[in-house]
N, C-alpha and C. Protein backbone atom coordinates (compact mmCIF):
# COMPACT_ATOMS: atom_id res chain seq x y z
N UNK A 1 -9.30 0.96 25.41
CA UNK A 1 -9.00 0.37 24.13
C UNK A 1 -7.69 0.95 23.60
N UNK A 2 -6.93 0.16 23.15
CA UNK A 2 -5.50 0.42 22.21
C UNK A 2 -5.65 0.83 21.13
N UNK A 3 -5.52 2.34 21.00
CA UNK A 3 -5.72 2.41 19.33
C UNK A 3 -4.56 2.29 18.34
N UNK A 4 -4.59 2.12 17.44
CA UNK A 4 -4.18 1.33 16.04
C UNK A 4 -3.21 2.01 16.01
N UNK A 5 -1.80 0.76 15.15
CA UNK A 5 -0.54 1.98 15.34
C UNK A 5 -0.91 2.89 14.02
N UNK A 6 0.05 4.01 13.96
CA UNK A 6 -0.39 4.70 12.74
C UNK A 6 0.48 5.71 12.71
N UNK A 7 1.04 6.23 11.59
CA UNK A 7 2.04 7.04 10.87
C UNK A 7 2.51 8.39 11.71
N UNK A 8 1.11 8.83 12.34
CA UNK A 8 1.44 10.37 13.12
C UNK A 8 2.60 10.48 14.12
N UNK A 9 3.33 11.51 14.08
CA UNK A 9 4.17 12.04 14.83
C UNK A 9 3.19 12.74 15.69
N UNK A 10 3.92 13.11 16.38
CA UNK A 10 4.15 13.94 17.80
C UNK A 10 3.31 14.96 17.34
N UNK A 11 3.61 15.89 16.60
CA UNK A 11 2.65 17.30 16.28
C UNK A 11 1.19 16.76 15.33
N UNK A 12 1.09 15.66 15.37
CA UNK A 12 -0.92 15.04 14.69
C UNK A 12 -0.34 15.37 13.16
N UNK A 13 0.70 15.23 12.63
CA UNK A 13 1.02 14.86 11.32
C UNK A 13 1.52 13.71 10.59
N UNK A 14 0.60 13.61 9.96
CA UNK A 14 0.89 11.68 9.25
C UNK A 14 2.21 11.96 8.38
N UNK A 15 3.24 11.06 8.53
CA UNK A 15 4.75 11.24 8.12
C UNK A 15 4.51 10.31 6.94
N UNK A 16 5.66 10.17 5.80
CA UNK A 16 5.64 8.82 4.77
C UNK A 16 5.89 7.87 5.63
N UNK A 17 6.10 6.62 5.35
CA UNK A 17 5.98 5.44 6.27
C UNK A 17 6.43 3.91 5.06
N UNK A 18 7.12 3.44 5.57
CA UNK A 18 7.51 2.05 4.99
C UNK A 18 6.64 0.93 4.87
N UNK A 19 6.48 0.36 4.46
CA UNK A 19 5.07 -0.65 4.23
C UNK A 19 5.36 -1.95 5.25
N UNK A 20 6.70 -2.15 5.36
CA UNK A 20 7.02 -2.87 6.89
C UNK A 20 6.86 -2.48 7.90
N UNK A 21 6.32 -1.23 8.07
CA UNK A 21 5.89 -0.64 9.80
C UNK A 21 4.85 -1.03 9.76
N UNK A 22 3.12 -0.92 8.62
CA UNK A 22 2.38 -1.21 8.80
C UNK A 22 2.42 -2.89 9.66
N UNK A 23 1.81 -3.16 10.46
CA UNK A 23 1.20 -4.24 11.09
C UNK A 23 0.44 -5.77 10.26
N UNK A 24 0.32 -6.37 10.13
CA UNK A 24 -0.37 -7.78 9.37
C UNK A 24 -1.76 -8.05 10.07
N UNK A 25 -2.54 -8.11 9.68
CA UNK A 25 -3.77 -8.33 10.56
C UNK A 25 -4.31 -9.67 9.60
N UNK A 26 -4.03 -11.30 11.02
CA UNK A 26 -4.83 -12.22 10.11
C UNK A 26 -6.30 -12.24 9.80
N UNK A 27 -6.72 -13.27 8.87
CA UNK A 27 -8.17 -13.60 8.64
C UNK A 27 -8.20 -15.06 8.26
N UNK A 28 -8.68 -15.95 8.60
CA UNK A 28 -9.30 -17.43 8.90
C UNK A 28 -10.72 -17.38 8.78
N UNK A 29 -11.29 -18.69 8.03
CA UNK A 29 -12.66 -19.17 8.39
C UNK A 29 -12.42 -20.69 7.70
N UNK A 30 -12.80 -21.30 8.56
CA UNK A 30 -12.90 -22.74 8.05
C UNK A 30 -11.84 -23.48 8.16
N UNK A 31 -11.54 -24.31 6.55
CA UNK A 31 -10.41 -25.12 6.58
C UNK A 31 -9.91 -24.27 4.80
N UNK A 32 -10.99 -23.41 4.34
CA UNK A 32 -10.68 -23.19 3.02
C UNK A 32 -9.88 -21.54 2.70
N UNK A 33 -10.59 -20.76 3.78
CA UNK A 33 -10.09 -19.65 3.59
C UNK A 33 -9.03 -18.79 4.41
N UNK A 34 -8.01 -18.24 4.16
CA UNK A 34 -6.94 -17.70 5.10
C UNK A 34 -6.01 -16.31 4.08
N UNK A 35 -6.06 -15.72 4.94
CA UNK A 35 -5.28 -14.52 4.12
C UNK A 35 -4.81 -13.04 5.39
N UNK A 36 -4.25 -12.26 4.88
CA UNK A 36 -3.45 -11.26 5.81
C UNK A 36 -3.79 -10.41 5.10
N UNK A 37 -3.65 -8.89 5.75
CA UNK A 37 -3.90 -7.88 5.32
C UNK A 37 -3.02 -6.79 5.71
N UNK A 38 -2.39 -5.93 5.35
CA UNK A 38 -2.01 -4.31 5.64
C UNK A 38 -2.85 -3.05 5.71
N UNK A 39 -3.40 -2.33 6.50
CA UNK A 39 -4.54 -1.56 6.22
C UNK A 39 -3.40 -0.15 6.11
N UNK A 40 -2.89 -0.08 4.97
CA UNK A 40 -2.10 1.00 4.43
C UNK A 40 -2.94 2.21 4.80
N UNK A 41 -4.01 2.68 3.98
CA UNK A 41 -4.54 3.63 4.16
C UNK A 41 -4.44 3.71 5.53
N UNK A 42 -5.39 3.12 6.20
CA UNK A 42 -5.62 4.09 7.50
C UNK A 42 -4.51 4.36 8.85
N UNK A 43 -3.25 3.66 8.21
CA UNK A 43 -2.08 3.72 8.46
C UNK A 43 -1.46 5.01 8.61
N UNK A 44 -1.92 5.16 7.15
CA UNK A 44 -1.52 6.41 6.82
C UNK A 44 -2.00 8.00 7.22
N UNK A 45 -3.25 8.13 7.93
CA UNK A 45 -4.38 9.14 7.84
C UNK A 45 -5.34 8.66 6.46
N UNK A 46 -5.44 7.86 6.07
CA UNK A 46 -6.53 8.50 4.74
C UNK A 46 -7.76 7.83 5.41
N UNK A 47 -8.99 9.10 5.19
CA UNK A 47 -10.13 8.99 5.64
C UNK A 47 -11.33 8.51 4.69
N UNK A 48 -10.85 9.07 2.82
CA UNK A 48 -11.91 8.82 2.63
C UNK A 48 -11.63 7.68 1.10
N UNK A 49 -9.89 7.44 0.96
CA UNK A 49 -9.73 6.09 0.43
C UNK A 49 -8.72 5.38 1.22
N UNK A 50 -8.91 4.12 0.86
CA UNK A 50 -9.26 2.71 1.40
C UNK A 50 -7.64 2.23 0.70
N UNK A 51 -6.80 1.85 1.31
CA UNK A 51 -5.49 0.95 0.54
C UNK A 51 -5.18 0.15 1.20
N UNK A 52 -5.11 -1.13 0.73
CA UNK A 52 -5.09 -2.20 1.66
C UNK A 52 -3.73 -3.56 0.91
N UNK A 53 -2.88 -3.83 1.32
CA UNK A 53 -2.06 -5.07 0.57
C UNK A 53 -2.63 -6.40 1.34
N UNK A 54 -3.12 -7.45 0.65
CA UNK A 54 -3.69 -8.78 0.59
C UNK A 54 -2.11 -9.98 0.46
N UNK A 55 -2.73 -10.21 1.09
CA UNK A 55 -1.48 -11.81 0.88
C UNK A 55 -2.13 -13.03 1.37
N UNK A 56 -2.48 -13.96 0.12
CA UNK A 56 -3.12 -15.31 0.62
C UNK A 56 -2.81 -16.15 1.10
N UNK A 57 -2.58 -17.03 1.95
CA UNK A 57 -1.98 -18.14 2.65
C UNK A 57 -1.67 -19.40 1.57
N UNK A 58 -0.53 -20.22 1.43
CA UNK A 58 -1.13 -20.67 0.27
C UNK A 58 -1.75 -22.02 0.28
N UNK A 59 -2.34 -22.45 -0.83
CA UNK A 59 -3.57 -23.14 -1.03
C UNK A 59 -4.73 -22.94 -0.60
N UNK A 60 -4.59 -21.59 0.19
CA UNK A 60 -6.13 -21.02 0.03
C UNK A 60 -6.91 -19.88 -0.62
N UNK A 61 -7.88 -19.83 -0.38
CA UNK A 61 -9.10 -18.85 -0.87
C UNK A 61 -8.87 -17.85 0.33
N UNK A 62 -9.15 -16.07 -0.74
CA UNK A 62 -9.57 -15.29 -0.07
C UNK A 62 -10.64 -14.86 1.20
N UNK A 63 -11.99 -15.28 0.70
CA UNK A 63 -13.01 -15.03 1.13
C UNK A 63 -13.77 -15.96 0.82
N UNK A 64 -15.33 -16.13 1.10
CA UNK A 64 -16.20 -16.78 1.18
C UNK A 64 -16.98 -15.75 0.53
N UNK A 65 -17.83 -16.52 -0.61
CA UNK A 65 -18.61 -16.11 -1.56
C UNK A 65 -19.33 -14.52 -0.70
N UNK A 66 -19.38 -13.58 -1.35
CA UNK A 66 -20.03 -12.35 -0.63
C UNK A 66 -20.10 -11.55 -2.02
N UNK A 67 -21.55 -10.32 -1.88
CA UNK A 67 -21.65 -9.15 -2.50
C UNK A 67 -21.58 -7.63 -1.86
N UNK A 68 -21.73 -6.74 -2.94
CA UNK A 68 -21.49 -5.66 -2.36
C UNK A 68 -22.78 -4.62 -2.65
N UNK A 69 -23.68 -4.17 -1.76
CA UNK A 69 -25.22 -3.48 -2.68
C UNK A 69 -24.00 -1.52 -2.67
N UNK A 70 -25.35 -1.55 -3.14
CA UNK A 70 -24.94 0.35 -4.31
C UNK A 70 -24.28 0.88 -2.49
N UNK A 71 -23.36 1.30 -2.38
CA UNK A 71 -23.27 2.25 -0.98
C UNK A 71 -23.21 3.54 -1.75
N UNK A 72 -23.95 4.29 -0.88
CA UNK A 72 -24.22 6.05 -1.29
C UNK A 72 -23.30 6.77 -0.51
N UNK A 73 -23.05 7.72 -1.01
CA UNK A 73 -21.55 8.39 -0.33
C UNK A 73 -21.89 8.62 1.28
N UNK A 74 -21.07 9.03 1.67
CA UNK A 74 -21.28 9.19 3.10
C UNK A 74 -21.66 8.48 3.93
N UNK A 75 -22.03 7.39 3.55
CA UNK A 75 -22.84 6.06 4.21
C UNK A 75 -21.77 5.82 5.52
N UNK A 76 -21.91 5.74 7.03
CA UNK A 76 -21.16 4.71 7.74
C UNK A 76 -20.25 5.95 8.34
N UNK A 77 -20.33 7.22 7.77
CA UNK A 77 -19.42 8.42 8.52
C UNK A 77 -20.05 9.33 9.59
């Protein structure tokens, strides 16, 4: 497996980084929803927040109706 590009140099230290190096990752479903993403954070090293830039395609919708239940810390690590 190819892992993800990401900010670290040579010595396993995450450097600052331009928001044009990050990568675009699409998302599609249907005929209604379409949008792109930057996964800044994990671009960056961050492990335990989340930064992400959204860009919608236009005339469409983000997502498809969804919720989110209580997550308890540590959940998924």
């Amino acid at each position: 497996m190819t892992p993800k590009p990401s900010s670290i140099n040579a010595d396993g230290i995450f450097e600052p980084f331009c928001v044009e190096a990050v990568p675009w990752e699409d998302y599609s479903q249907g005929q209604r929803f379409a949008s792109r993403t930057r996964e800044l954070g994990a671009f960056g090293g961050c492990s335990h927040v989340g930064v992400c830039m959204e860009e919608l395609a236009p005339g469409k919708q983000a997502c498809p109706a969804h919720y989110h239940m209580l997550e308890e810390e540590g959940e998924g690590s």
